[in-house]
PDB file of N, CA and C in Angstrom:
ATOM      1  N   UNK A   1      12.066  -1.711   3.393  1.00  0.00           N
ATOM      2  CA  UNK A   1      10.770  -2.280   3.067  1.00  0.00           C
ATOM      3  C   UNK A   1      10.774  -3.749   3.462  1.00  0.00           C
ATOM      4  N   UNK A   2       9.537  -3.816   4.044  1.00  0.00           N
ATOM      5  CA  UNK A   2       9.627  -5.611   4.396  1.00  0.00           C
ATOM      6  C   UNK A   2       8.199  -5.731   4.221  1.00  0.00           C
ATOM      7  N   UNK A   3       8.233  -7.565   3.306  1.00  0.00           N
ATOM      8  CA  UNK A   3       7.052  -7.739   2.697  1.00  0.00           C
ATOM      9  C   UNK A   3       6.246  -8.461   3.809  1.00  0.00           C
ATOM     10  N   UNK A   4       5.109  -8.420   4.046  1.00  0.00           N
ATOM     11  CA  UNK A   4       4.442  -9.172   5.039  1.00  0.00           C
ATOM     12  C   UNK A   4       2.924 -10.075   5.078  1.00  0.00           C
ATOM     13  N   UNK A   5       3.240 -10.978   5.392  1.00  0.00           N
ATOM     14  CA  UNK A   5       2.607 -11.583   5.322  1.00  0.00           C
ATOM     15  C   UNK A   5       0.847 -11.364   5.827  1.00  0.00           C
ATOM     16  N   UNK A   6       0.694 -10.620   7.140  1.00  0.00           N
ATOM     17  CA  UNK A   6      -0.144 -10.265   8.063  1.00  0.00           C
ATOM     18  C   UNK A   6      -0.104  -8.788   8.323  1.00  0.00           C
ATOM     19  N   UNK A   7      -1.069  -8.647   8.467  1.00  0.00           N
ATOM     20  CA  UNK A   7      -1.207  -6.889   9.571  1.00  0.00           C
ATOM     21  C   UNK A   7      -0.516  -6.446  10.122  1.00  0.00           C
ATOM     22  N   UNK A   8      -0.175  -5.162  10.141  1.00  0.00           N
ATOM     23  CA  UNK A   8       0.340  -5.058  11.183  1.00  0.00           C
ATOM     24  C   UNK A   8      -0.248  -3.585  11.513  1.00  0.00           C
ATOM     25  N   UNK A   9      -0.358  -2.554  12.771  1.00  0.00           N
ATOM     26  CA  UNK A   9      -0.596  -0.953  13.027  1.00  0.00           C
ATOM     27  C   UNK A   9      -0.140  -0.409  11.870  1.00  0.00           C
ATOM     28  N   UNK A  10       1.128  -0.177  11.709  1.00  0.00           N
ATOM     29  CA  UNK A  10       1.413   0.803  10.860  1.00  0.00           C
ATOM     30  C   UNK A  10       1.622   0.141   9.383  1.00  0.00           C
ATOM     31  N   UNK A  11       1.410   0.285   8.368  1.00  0.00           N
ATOM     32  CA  UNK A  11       1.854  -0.900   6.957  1.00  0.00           C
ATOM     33  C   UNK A  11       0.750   0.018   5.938  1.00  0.00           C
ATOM     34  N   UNK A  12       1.971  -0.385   4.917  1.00  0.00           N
ATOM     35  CA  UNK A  12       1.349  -0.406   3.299  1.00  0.00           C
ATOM     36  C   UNK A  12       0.569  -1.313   3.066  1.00  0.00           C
ATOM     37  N   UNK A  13      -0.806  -0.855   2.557  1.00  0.00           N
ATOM     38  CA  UNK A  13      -1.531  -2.720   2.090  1.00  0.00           C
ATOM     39  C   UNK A  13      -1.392  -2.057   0.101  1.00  0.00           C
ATOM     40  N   UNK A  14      -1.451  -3.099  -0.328  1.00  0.00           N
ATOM     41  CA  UNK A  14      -1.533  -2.791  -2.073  1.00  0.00           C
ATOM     42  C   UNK A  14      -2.109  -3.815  -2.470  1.00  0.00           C
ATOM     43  N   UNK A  15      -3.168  -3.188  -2.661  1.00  0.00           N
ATOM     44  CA  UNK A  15      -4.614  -4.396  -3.073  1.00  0.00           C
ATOM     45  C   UNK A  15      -4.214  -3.968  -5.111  1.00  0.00           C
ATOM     46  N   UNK A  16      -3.871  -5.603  -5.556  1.00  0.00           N
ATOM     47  CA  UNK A  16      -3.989  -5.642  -6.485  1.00  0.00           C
ATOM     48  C   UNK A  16      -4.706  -7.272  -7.275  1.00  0.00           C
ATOM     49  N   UNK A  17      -4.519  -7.001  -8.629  1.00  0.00           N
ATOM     50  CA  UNK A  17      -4.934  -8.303  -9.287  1.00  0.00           C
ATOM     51  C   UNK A  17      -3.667  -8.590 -10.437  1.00  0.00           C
ATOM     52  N   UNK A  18      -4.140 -10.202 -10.542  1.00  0.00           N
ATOM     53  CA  UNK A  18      -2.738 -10.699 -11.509  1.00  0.00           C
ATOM     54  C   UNK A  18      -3.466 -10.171 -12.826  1.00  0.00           C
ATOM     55  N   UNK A  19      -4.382  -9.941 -13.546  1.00  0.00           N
ATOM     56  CA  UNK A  19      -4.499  -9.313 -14.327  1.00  0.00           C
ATOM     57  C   UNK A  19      -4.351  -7.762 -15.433  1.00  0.00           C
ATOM     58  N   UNK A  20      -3.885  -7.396 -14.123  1.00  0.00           N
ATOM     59  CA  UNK A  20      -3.512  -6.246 -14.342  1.00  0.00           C
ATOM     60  C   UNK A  20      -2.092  -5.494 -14.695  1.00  0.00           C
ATOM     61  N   UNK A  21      -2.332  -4.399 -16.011  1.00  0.00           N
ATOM     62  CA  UNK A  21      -0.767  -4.438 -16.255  1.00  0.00           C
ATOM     63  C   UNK A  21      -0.855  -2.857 -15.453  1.00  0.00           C
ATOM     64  N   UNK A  22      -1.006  -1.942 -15.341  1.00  0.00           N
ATOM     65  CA  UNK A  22      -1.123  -0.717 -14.467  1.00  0.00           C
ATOM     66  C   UNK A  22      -0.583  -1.977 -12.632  1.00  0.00           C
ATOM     67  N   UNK A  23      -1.498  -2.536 -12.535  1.00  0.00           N
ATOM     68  CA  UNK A  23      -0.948  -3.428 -10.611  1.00  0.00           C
ATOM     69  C   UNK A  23       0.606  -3.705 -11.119  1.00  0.00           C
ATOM     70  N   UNK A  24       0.954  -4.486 -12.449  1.00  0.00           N
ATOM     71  CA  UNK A  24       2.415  -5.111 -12.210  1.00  0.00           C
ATOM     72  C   UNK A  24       3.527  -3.327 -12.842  1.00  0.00           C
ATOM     73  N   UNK A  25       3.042  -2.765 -12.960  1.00  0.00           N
ATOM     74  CA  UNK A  25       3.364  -1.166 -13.374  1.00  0.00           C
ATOM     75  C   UNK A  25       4.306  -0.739 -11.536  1.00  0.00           C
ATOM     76  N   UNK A  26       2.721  -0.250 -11.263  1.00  0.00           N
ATOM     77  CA  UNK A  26       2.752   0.115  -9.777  1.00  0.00           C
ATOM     78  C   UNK A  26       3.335  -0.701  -8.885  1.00  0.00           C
ATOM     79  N   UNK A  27       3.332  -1.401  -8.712  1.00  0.00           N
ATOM     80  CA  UNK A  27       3.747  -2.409  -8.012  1.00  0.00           C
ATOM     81  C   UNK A  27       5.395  -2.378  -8.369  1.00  0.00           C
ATOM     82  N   UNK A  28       5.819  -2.581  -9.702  1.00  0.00           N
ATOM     83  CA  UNK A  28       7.328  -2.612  -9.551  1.00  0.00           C
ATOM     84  C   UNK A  28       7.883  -1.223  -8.901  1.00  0.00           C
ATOM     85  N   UNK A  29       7.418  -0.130  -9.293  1.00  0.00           N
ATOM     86  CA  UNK A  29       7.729   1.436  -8.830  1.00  0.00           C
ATOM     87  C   UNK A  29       7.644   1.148  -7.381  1.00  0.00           C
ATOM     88  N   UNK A  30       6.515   0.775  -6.993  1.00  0.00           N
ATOM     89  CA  UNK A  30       6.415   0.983  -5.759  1.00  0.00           C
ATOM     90  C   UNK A  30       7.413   0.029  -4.490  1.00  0.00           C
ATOM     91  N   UNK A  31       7.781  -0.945  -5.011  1.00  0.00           N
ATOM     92  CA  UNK A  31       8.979  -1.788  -4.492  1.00  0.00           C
ATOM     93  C   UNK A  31      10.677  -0.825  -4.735  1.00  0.00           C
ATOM     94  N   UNK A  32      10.640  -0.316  -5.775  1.00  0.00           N
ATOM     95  CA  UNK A  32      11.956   0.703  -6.203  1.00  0.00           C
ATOM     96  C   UNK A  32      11.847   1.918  -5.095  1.00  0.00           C
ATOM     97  N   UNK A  33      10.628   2.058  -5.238  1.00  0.00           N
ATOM     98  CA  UNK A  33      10.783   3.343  -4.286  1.00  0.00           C
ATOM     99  C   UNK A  33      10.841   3.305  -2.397  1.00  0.00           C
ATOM    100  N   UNK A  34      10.369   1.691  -2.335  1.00  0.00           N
ATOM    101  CA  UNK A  34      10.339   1.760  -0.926  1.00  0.00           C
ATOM    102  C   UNK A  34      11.736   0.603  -0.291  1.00  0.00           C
ATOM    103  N   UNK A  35      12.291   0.736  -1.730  1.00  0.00           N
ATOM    104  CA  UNK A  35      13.660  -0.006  -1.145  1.00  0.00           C
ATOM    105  C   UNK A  35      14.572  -0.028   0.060  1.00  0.00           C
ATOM    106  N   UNK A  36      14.930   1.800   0.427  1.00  0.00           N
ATOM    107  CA  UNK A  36      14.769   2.211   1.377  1.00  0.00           C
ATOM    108  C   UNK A  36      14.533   2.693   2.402  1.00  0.00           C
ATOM    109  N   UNK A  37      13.491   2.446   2.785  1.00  0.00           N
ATOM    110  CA  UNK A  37      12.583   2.928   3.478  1.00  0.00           C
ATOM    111  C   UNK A  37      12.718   1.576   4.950  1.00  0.00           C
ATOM    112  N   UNK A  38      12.233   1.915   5.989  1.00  0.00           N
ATOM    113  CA  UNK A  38      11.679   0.664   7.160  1.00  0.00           C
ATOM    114  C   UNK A  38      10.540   1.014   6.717  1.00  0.00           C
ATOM    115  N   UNK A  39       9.711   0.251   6.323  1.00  0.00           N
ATOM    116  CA  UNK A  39       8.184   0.449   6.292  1.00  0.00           C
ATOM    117  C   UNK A  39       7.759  -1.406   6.203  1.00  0.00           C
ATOM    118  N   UNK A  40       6.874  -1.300   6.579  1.00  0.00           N
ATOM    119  CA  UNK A  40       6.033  -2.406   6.187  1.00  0.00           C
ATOM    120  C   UNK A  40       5.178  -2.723   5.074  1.00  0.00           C
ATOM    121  N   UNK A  41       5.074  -3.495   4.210  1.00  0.00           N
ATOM    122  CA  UNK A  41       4.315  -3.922   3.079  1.00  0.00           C
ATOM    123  C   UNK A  41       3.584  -4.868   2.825  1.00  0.00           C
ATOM    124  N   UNK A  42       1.899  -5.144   2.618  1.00  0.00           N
ATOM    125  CA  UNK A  42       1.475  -6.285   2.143  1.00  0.00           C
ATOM    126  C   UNK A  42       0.431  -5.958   0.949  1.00  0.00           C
ATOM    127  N   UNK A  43       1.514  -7.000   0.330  1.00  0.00           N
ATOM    128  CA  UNK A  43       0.610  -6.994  -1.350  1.00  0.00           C
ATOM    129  C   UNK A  43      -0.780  -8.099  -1.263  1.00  0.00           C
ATOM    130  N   UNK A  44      -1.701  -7.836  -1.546  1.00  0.00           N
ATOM    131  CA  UNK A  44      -3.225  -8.101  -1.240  1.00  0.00           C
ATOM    132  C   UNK A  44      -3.717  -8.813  -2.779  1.00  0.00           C
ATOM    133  N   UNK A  45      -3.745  -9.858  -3.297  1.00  0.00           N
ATOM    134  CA  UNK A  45      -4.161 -10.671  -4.586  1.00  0.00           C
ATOM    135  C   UNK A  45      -5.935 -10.113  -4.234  1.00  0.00           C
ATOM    136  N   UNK A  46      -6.462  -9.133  -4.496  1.00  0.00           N
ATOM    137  CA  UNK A  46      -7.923  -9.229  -4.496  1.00  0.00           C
ATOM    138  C   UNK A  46      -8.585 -10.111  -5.007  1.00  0.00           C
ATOM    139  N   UNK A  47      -8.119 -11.148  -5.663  1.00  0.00           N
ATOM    140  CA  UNK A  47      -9.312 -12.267  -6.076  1.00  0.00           C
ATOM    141  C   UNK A  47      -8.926 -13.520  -4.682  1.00  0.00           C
ATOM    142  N   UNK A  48      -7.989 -13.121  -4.105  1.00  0.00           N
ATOM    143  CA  UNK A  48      -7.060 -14.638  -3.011  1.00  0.00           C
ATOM    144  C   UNK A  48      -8.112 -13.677  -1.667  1.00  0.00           C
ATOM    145  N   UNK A  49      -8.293 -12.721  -1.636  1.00  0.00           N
ATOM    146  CA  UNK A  49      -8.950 -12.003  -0.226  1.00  0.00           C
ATOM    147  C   UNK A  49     -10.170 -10.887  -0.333  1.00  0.00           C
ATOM    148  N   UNK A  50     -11.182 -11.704  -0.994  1.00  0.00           N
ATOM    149  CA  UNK A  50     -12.210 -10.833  -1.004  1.00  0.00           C
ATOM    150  C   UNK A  50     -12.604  -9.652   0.680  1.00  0.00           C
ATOM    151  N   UNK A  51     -12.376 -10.740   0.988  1.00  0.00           N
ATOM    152  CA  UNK A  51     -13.050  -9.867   2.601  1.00  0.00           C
ATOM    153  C   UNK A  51     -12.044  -8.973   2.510  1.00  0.00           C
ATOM    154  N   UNK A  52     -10.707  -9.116   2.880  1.00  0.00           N
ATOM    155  CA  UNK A  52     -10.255  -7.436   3.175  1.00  0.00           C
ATOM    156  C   UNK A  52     -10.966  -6.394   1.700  1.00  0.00           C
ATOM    157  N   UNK A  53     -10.713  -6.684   0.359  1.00  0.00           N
ATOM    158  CA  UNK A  53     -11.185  -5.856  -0.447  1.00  0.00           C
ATOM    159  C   UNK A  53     -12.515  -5.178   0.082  1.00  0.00           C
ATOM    160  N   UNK A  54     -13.505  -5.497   0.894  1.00  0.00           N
ATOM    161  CA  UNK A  54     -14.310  -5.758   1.001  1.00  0.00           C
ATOM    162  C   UNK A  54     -14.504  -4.331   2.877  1.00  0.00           C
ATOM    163  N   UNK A  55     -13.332  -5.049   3.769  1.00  0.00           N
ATOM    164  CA  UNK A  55     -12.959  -4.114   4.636  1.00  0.00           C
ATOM    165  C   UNK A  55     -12.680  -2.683   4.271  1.00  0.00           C
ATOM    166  N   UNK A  56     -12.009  -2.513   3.616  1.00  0.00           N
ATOM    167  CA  UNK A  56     -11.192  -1.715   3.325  1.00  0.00           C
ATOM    168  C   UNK A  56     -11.745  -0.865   1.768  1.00  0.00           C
ATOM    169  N   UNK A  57     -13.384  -1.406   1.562  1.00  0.00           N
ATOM    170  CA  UNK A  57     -13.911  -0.514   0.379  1.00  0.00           C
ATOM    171  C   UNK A  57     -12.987  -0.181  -1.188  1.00  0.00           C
ATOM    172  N   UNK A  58     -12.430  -1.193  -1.331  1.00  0.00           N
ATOM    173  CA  UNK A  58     -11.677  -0.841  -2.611  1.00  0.00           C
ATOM    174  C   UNK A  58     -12.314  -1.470  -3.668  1.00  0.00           C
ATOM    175  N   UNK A  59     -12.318  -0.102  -4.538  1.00  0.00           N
ATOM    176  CA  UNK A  59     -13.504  -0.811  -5.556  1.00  0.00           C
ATOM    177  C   UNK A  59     -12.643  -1.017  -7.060  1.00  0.00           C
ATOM    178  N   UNK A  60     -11.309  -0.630  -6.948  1.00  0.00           N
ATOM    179  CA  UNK A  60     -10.421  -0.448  -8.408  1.00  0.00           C
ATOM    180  C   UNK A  60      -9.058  -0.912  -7.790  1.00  0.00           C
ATOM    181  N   UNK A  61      -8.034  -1.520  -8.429  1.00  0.00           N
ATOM    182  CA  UNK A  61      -6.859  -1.954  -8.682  1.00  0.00           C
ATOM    183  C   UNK A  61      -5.955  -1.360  -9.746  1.00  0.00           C
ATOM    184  N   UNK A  62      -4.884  -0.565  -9.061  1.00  0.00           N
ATOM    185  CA  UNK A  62      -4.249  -1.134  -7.801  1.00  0.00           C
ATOM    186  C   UNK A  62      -4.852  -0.292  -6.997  1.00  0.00           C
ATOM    187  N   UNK A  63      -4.834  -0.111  -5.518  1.00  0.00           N
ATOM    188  CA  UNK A  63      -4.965   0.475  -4.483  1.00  0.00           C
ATOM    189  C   UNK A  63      -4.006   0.765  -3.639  1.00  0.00           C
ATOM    190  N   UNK A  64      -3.736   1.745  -3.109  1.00  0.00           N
ATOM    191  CA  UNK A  64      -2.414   1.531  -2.108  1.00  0.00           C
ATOM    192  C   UNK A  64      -2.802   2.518  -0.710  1.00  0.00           C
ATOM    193  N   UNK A  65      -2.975   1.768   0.562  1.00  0.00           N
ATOM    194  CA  UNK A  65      -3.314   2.530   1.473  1.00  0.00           C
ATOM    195  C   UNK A  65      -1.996   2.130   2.457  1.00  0.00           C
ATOM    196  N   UNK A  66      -2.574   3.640   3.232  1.00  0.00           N
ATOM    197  CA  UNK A  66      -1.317   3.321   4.531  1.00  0.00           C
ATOM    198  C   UNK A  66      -2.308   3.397   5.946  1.00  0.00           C
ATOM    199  N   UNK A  67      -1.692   2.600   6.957  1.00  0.00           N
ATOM    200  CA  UNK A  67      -2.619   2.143   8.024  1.00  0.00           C
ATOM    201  C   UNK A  67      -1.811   3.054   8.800  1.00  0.00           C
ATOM    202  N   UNK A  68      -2.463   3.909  10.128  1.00  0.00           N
ATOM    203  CA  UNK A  68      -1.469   3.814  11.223  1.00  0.00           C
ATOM    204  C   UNK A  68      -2.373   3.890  12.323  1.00  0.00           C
ATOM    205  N   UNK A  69      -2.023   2.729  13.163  1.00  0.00           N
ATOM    206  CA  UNK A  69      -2.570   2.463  14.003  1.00  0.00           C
ATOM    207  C   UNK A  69      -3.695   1.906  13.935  1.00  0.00           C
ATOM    208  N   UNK A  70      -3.444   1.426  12.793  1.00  0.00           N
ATOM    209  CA  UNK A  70      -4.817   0.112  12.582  1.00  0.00           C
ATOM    210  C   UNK A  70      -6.101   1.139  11.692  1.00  0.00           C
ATOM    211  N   UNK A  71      -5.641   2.561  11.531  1.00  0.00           N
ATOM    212  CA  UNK A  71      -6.888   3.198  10.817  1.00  0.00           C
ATOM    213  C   UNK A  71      -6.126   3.873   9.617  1.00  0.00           C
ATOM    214  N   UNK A  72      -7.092   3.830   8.322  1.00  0.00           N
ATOM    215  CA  UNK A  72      -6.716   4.463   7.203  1.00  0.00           C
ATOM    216  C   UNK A  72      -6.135   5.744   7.253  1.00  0.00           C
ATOM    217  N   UNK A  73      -5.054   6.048   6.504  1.00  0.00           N
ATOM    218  CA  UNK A  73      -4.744   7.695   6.483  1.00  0.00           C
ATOM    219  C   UNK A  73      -4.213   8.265   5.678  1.00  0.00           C
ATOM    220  N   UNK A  74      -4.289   7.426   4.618  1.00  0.00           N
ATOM    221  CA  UNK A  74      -3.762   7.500   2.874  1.00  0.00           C
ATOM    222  C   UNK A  74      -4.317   6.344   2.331  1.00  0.00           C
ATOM    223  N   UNK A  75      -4.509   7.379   0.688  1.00  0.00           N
ATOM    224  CA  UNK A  75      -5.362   6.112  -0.510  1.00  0.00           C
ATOM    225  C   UNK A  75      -5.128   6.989  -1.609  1.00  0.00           C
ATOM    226  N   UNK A  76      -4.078   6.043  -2.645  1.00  0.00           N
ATOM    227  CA  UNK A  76      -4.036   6.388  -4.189  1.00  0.00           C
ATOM    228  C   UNK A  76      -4.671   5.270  -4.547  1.00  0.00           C
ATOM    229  N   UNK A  77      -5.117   5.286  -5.677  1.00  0.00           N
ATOM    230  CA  UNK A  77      -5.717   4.299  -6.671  1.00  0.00           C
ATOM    231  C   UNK A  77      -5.199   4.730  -8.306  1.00  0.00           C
ATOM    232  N   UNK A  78      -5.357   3.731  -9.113  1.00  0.00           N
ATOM    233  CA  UNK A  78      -4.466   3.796 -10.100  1.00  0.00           C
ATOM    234  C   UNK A  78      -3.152   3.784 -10.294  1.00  0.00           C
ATOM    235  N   UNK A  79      -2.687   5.425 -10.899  1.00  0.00           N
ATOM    236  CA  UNK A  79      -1.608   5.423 -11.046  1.00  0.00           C
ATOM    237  C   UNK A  79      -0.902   6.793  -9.893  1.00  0.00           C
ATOM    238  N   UNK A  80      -0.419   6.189  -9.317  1.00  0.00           N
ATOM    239  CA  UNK A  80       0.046   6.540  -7.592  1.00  0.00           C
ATOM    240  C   UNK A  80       1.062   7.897  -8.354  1.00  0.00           C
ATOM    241  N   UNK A  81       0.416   8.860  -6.896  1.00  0.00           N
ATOM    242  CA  UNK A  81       1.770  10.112  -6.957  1.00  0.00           C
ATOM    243  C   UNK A  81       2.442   9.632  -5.898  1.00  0.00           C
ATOM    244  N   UNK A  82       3.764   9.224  -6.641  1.00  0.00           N
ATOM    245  CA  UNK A  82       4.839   8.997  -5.404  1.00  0.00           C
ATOM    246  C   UNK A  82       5.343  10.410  -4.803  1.00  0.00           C
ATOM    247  N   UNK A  83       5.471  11.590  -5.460  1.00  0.00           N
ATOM    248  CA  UNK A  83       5.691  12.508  -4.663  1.00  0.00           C
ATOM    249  C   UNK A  83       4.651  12.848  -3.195  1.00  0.00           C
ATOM    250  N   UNK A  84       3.538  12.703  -3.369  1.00  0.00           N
ATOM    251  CA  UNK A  84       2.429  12.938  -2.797  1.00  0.00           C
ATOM    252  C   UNK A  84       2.556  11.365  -1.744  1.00  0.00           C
ATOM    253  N   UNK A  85       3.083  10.393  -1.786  1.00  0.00           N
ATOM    254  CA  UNK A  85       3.448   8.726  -0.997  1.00  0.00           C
ATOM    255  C   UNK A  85       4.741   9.722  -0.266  1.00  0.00           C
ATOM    256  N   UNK A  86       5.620  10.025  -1.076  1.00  0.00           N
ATOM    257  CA  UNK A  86       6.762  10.794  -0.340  1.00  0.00           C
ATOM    258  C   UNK A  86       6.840  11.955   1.068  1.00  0.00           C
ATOM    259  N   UNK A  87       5.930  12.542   1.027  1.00  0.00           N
ATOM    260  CA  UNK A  87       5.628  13.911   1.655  1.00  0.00           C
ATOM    261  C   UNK A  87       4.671  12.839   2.919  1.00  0.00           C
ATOM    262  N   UNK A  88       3.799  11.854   2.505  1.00  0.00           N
ATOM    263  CA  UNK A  88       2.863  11.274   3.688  1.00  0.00           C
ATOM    264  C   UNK A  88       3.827  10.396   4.465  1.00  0.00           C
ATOM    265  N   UNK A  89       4.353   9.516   4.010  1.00  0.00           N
ATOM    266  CA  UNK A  89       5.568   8.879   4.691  1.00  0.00           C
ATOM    267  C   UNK A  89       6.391   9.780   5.274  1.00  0.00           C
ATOM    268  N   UNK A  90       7.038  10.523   5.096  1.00  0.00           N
ATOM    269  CA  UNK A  90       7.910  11.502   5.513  1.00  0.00           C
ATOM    270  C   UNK A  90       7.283  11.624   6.863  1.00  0.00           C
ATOM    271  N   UNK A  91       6.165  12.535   6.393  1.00  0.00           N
ATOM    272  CA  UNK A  91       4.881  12.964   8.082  1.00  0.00           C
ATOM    273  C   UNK A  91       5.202  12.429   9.005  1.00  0.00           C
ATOM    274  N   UNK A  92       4.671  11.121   8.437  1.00  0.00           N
ATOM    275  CA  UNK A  92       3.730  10.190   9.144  1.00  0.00           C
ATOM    276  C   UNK A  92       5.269   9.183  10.162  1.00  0.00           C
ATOM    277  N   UNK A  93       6.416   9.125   9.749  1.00  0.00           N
ATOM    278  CA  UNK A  93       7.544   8.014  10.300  1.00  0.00           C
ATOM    279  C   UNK A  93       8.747   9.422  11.026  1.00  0.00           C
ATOM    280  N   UNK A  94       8.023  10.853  10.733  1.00  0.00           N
ATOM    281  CA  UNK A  94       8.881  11.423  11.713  1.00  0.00           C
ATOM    282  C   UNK A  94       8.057  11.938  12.892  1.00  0.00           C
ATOM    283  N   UNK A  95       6.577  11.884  12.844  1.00  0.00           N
ATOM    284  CA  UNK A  95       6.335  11.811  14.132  1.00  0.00           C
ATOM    285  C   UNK A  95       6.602  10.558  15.195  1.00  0.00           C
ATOM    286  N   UNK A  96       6.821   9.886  14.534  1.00  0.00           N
ATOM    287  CA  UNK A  96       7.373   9.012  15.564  1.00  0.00           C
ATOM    288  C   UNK A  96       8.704   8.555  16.386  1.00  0.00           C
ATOM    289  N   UNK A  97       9.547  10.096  15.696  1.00  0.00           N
ATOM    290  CA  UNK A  97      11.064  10.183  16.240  1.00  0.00           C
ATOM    291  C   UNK A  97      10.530  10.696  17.355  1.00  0.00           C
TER     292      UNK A  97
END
C-alpha cells in the first residue's frame, strides 16, 4: 500500500471526514488490510476537497472507491465488506499479470 498524494489510473480514493468515528473505524481496517497489497491509496479530507466529493458523487462518509483507468469500478460506503474489497482487488490486479 502506498499513500498518495495525487491521482493516479489505478488507486483507492477514501473520501472521509475528521469527524467521524465509523471514517477513523474504516480507515484503520482498511490500512491493516492493505498492508500488503501494491496498491495505491488516497485518503480524501471531504471538508479539505469539496470538488472531488463533488466529482466523484459521494454523498456519505466514509466512501471507498477503486479507479482503473481513471473510471470508477467499485464503491462501499459505510461500513466496507472487505471480503467483497478482497475478491475486486484480486480481479481487478490479476488481470494485469
Amino acid at each position: 500500500m502506498r499513500i498518495i498524494e495525487n491521482m493516479s489510473d489505478n488507486m483507492l480514493l477514501l473520501f472521509r471526514t475528521n469527524s467521524c468515528a465509523i471514517c477513523d473505524m474504516m480507515t484503520e481496517k482498511l490500512e491493516t488490510f492493505l498492508e500488503d497489497k501494491d496498491i495505491d491509496i488516497r485518503i480524501v479530507q471531504i471538508s479539505e476537497e469539496p470538488a472531488l466529493k463533488g466529482q466523484y458523487l459521494v454523498f456519505t462518509a466514509p466512501t471507498l472507491l477503486y479507479l482503473k483507468n481513471g473510471e470508477e469500478v467499485f464503491r462501499e460506503a459505510g461500513f466496507f465488506d472487505f471480503n467483497k474489497l478482497e475478491r475486486m482487488l484480486e480481479n481487478e490486479l490479476n488481470q494485469g499479470n
